[in-house]
Every structure is written in structure tokens, then in C-alpha cells.
Protein backbone atom coordinates (compact mmCIF):
# COMPACT_ATOMS: atom_id res chain seq x y z
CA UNK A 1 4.85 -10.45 -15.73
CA UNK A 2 5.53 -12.82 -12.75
CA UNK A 3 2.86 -15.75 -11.99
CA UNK A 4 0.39 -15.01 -9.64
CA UNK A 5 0.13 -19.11 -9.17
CA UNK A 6 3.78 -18.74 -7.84
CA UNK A 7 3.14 -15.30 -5.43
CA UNK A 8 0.20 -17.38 -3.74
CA UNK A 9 1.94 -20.33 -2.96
CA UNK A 10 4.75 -18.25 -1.69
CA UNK A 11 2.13 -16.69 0.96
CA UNK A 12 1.17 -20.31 1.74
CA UNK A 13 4.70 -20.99 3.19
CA UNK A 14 4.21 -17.53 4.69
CA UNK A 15 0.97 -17.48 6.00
CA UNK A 16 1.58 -18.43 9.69
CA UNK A 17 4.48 -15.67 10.03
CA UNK A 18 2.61 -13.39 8.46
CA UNK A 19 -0.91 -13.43 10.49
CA UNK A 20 1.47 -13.53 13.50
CA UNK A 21 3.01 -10.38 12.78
CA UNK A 22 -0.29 -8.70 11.76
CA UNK A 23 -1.69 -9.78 15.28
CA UNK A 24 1.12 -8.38 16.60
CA UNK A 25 -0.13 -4.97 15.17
CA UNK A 26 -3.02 -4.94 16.63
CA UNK A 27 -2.30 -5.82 20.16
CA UNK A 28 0.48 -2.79 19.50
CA UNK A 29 -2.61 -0.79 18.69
CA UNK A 30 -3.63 -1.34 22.27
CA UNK A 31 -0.52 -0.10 24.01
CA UNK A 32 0.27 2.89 25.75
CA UNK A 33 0.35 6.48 24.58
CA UNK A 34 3.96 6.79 24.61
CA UNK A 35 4.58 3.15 22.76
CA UNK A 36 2.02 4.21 20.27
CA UNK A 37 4.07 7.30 19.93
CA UNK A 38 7.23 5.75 19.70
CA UNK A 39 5.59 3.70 16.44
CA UNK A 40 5.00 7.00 15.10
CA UNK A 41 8.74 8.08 15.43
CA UNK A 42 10.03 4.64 13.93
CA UNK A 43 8.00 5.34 11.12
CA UNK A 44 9.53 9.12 10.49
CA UNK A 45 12.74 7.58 10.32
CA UNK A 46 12.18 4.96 8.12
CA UNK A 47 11.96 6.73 4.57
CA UNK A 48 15.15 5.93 2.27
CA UNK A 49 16.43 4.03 5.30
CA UNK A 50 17.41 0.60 7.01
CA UNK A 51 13.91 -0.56 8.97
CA UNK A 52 15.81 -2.49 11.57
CA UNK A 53 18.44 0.63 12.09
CA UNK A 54 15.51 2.50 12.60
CA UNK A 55 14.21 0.49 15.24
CA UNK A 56 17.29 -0.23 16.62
CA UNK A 57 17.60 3.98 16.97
CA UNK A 58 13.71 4.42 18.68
CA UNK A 59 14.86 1.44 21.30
CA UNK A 60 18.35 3.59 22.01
CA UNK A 61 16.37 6.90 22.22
CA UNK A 62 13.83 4.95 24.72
CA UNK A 63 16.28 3.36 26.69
CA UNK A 64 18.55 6.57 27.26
CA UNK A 65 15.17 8.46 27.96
CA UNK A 66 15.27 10.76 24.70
CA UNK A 67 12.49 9.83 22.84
CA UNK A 68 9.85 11.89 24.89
CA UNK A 69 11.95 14.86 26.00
CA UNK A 70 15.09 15.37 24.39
CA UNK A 71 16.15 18.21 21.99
CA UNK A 72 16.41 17.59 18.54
CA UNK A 73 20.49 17.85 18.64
CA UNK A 74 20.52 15.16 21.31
CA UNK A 75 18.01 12.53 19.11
CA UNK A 76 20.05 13.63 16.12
CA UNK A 77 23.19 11.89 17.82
CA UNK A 78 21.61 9.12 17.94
CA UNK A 79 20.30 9.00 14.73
CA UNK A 80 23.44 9.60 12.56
CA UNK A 81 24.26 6.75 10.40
CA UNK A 82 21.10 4.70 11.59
CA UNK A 83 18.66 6.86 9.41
CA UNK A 84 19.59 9.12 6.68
CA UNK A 85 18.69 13.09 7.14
CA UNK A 86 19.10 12.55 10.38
CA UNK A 87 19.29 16.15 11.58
CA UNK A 88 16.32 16.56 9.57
CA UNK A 89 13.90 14.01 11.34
CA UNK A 90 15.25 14.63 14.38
CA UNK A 91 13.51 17.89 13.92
CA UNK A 92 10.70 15.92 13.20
CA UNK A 93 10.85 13.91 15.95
CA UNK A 94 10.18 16.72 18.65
CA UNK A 95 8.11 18.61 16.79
CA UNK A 96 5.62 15.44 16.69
CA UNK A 97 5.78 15.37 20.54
CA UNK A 98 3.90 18.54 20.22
CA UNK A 99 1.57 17.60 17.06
CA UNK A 100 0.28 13.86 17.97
CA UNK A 101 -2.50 13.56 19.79
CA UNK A 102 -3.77 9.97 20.76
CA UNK A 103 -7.30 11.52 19.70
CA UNK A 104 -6.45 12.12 16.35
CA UNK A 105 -6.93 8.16 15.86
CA UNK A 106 -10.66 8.09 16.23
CA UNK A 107 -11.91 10.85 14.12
CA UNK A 108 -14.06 9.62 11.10
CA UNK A 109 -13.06 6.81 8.57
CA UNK A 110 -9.51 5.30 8.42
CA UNK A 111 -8.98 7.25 5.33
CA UNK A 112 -10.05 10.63 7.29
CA UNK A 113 -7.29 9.89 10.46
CA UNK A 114 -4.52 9.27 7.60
CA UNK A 115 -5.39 12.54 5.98
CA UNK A 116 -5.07 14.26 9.44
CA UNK A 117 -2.26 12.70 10.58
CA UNK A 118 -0.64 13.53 6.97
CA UNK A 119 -2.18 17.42 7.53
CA UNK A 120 -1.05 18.00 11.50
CA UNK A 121 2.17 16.23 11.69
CA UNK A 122 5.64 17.52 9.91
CA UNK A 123 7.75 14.98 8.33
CA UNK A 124 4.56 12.51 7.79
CA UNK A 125 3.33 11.46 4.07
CA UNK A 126 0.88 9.63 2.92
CA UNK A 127 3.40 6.42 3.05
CA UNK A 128 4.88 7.06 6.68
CA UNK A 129 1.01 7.58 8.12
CA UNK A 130 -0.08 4.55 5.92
CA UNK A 131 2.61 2.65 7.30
CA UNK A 132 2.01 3.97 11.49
CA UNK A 133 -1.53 2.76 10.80
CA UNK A 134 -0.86 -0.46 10.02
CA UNK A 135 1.67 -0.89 12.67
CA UNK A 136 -0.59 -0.26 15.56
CA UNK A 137 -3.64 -2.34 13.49
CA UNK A 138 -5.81 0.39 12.01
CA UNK A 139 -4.05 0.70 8.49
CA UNK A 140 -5.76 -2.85 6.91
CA UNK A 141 -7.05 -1.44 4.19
CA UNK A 142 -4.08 0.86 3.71
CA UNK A 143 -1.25 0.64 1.03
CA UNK A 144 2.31 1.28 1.93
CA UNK A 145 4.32 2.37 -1.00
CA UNK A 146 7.50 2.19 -0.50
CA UNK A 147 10.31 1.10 -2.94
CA UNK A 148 9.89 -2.85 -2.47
CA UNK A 149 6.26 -2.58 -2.71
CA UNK A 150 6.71 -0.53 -5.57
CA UNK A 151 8.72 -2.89 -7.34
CA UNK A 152 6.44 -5.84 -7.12
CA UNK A 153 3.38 -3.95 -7.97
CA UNK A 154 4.81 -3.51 -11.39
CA UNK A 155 6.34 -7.44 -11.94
CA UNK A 156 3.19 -7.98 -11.24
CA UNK A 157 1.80 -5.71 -13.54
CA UNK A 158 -0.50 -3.71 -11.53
CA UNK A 159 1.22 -0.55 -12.13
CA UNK A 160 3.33 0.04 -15.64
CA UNK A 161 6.11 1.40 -13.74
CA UNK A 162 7.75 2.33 -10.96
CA UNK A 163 7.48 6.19 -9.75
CA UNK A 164 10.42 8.44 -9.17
CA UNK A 165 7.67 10.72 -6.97
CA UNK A 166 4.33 9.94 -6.01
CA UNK A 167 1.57 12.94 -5.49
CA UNK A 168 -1.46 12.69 -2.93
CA UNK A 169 -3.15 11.50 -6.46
CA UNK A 170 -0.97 9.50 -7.35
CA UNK A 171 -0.90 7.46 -4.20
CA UNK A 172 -4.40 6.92 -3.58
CA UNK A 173 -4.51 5.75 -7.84
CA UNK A 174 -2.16 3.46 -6.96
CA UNK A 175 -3.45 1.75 -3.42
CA UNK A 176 -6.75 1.59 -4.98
CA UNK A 177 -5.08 -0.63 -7.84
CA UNK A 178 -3.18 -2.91 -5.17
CA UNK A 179 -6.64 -3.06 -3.47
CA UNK A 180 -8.22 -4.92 -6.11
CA UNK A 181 -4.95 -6.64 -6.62
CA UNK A 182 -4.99 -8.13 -3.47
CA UNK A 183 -8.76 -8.73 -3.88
CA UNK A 184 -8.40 -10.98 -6.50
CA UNK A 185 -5.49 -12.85 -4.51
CA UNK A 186 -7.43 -13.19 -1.60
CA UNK A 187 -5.10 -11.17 0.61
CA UNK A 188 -5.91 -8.14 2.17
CA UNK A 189 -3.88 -4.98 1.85
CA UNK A 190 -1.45 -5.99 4.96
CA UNK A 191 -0.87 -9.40 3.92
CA UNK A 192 0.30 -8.26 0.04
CA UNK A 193 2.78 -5.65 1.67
CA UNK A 194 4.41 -8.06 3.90
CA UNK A 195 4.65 -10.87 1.24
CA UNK A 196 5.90 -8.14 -1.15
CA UNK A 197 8.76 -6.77 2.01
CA UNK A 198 9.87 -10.30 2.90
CA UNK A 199 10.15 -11.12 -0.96
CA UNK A 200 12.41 -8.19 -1.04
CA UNK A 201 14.35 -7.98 2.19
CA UNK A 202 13.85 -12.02 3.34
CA UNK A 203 11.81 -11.33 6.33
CA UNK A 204 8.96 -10.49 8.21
CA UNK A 205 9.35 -7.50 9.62
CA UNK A 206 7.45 -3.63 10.30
């Protein structure tokens, strides 16, 4: 098991970066429909893909005026070889132009808006909607499973091993373990997952 000693003084040389970038998440939270949107998209695309190719393909779909109105062939150009199953989440891409619905933010608890976003929107989990809410500042208290975060929940020895799937269950099991983790670090939910990313990929990113 890896020293917790260690992990906290790594988030002391981190600290700055990574309260900048959660700021940065919240102002996001107060854009406009359609960049709020667009934070949605990045996150479809990101599962068992490159984060920066995925934001690299939502700034291309913006710029050439796809993102909002485009059919799913046309966003699937553009997504081939910068997220994997392209075709796939291209579909998903214009189908949540029809299913997202700025309201759907400010119904009940933050654990009631991830369920509905999870329920109403194709292509969405309980990691990609984790992951939208804590890009536009709403998912603090949320867990983001992916693979690196995965991975360092178990050197640390929160979880016994890393999952090949993860049910609805599962998931919340899990995030409620890296809750308390983080807890007894003196983190909060969104400063453990971007320690854990930047341990894994070297930066700071989304």
C-alpha cells in the first residue's frame, strides 16, 4: 500500500494548480447553454479515450459549426481517430441535442440530477454524468471512476481491486469509499480525482 504521508505532500506541490482548475469549473458552470452543452459532449467522448483528443474534437466540431446541428455522419468525421466508437457517440452526440435540457440541473439533490441525467440521456453513465458535473462545478461531492482513478484507489487500498465492470451498485459502493478516503486526507472528492489524473497522466487537466 502506498504512503498516504507521500500522496499529501504531493497535493501540496499541487495545490495551487489544482484549486485553479476547480475554479475554473465553476465559473464554466456559469456559461452559456450551448458551452454547458458542449461540456456534456466532451464528456460522451471521453470513455476509453485520449481527454485532450476529445477536446481537441468538441473545439473542431464548434469551430466548423457541427456541434449544435450537424448529423451524426458529419460529427462522426470528425471524431474518427480522436475518440474511439466514434460512429457510436456520434449518435450520441445528436441525440443529446434533443435529450439535455439546461433544467435538468436544478431538480433535487446533486445525487438526484446525476441519476436523471444518467436516466434521460443515451450514451451517459454514472462516470460520464459524474464527470459533466464536476466540470461545470456541481459534481464536488461526486466520484469519477475512471481507469486512473481506479488504479490509485486500490495502491491506496481503498478498494481490493480494480473492476473490469462497474454496476449502478457498484459505483455508488465505491465513491462512498473514496468519500471517506478523501475525508480523512482532507481533500474533497474533486481534489483526490485530479491528484489521482495528474499522478497518472502528468497534468492537470478535465
Amino acid at each position: 500500500m502506498h504512503d498516504h504521508r507521500k500522496l499529501l505532500e504531493e497535493y501540496k506541490h499541487k495545490k495551487h494548480d489544482i484549486k485553479k482548475r476547480l475554479n475554473e469549473f465553476e465559473r464554466a458552470g456559469n456559461g452559456s447553454a450551448k458551452d454547458i452543452f458542449a461540456e456534456l459532449c466532451f464528456c460522451i467522448l471521453t470513455p476509453q479515450s485520449n481527454a485532450r483528443q476529445c477536446d481537441k474534437a468538441i473545439h473542431e466540431l464548434k469551430k466548423k459549426r457541427l456541434l449544435f446541428k450537424a448529423s451524426a455522419p458529419a460529427i462522426a468525421a470528425v471524431l474518427k481517430g480522436r475518440s474511439r466508437f466514434h460512429n457510436n457517440k456520434a449518435g450520441y452526440l445528436v441525440n443529446a441535442r434533443r435529450s439535455f435540457n439546461r433544467n435538468i440541473l436544478s431538480g433535487g439533490n446533486i445525487f438526484d440530477i446525476r441519476k436523471n441525467i444518467v436516466d434521460n440521456i443515451k450514451g451517459v453513465g454514472y462516470k460520464e454524468a459524474s464527470h459533466f458535473l464536476r466540470n461545470i462545478g456541481l459534481g464536488s461531492d461526486l466520484a469519477i471512476l475512471d481507469r486512473h482513478i481506479l488504479k490509485n484507489l486500490k495502491k491506496f487500498g481503498v478498494i481490493s481491486a480494480v473492476p473490469s465492470s462497474i454496476s449502478v451498485k457498484s459505483y455508488l459502493i465505491i465513491e462512498a469509499s473514496a468519500r471517506i478516503f478523501a475525508k480523512k486526507m482532507g481533500l474533497g472528492l474533486g481534489e483526490l480525482d485530479l491528484l489521482f489524473w495528474s499522478r497518472e497522466t502528468g497534468e492537470i487537466f478535465k
